[in-house]
C-alpha atoms as a PDB file:
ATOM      1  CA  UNK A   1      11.016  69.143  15.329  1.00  0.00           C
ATOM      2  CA  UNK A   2      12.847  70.882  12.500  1.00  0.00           C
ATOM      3  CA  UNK A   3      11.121  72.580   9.681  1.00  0.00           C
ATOM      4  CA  UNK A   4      11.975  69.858   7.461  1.00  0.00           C
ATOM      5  CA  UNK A   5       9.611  67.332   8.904  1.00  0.00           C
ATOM      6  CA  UNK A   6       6.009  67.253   8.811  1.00  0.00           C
ATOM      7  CA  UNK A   7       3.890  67.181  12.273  1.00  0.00           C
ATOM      8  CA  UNK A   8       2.105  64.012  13.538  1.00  0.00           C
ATOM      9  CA  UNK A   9      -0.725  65.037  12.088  1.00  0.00           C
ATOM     10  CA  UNK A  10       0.208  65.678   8.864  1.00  0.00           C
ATOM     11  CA  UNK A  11       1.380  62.466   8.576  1.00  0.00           C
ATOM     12  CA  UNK A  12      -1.626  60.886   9.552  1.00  0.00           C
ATOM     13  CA  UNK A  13      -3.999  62.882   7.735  1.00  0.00           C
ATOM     14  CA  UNK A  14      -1.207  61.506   4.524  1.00  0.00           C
ATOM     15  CA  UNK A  15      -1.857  57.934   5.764  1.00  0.00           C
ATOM     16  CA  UNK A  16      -5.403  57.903   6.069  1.00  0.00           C
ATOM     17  CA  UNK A  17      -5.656  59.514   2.265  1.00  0.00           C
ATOM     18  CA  UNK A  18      -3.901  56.526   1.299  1.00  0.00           C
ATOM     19  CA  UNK A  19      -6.727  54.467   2.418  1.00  0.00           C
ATOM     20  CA  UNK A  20      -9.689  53.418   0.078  1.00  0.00           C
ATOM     21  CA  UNK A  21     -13.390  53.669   1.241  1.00  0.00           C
ATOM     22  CA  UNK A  22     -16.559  52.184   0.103  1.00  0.00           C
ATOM     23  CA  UNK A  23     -18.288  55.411   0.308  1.00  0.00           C
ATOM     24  CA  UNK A  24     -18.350  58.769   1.497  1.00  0.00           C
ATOM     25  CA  UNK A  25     -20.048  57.533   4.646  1.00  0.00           C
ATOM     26  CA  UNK A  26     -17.649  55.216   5.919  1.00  0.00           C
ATOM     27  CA  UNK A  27     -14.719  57.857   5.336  1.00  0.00           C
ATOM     28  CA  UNK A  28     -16.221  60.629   6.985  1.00  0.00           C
ATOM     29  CA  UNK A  29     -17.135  58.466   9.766  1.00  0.00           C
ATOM     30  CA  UNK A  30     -13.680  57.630  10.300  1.00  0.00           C
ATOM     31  CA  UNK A  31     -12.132  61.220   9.686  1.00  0.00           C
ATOM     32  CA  UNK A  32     -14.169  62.319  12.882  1.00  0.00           C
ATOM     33  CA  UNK A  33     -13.804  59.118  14.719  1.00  0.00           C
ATOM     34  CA  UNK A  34     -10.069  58.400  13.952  1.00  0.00           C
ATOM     35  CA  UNK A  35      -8.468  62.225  13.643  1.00  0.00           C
ATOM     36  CA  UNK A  36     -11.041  64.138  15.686  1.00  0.00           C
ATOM     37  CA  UNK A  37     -12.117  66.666  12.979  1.00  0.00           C
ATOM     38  CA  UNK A  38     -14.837  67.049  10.798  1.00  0.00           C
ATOM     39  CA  UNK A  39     -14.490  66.400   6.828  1.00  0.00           C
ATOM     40  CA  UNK A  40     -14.084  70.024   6.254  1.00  0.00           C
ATOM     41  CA  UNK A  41     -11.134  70.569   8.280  1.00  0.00           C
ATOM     42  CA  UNK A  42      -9.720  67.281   7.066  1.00  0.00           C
ATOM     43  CA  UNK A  43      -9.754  68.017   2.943  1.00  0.00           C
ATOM     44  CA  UNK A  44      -8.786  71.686   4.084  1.00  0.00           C
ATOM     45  CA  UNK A  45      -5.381  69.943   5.896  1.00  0.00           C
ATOM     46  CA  UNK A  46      -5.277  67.429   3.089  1.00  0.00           C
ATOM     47  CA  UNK A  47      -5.028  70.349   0.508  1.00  0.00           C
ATOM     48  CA  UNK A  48      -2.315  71.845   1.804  1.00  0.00           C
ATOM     49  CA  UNK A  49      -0.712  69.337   2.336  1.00  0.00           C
ATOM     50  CA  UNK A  50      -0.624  68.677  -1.715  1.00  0.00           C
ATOM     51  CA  UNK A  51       1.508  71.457  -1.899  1.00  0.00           C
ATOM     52  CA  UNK A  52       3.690  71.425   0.365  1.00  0.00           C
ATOM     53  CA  UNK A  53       7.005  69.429  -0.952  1.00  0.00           C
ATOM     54  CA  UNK A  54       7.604  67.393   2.643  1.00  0.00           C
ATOM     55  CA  UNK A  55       4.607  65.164   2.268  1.00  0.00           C
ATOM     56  CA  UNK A  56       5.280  64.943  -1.346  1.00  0.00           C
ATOM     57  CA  UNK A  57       8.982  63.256   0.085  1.00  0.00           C
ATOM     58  CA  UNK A  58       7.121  61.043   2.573  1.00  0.00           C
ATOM     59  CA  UNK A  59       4.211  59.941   0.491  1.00  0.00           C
ATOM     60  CA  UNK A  60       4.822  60.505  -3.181  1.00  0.00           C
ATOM     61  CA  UNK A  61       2.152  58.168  -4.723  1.00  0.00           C
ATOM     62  CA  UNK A  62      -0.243  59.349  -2.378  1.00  0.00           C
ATOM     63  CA  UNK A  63       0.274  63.114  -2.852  1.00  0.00           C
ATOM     64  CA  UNK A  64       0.377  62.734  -7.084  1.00  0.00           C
ATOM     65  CA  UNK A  65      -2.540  61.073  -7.351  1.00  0.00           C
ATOM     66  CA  UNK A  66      -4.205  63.552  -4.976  1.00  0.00           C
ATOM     67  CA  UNK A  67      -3.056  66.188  -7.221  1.00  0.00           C
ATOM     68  CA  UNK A  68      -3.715  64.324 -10.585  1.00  0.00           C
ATOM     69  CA  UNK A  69      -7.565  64.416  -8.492  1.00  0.00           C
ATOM     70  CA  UNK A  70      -7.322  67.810  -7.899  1.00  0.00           C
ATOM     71  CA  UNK A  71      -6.294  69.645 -11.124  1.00  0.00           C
ATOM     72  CA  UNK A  72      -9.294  66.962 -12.827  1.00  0.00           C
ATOM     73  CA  UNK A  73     -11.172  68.672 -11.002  1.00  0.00           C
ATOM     74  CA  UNK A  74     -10.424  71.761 -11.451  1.00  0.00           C
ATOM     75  CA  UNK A  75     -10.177  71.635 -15.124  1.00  0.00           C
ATOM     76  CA  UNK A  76     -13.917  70.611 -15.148  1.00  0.00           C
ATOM     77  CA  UNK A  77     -15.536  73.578 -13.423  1.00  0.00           C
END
């Protein structure tokens, strides 16, 4: 793999982001069932992930609105 590709598992931690859930529940549910990691680890991956400019190539809608998300949230602590 070169360096200017992203791992399996970043990209599948990108694709399941791009999913919608019905609640909290259901997507942490899946995060351990489906990647094999708890929520914690997951959002910590997903994070860094925001930054880094290969998933922004591979999923660009995906990764702004994550960011939009982010600095929202941010700006209201």
């Amino acid at each position: 793999m070169s360096q200017e590709e992203l791992s399996a598992r970043d990209i599948e931690v990108l694709d399941f982001a791009s999913r919608t859930w019905s609640g909290p529940g259901a997507r942490d549910r899946a995060i351990r069932e489906r990647l094999g990691i708890s929520p914690t680890a997951y959002l910590q991956l997903l994070n860094a992930l925001l930054d880094d400019p290969r998933a922004l190539a591979h999923a660009p809608v995906t990764v702004n609105r994550l960011r939009t998300t982010r600095a929202e949230r941010r700006r209201e602590r």
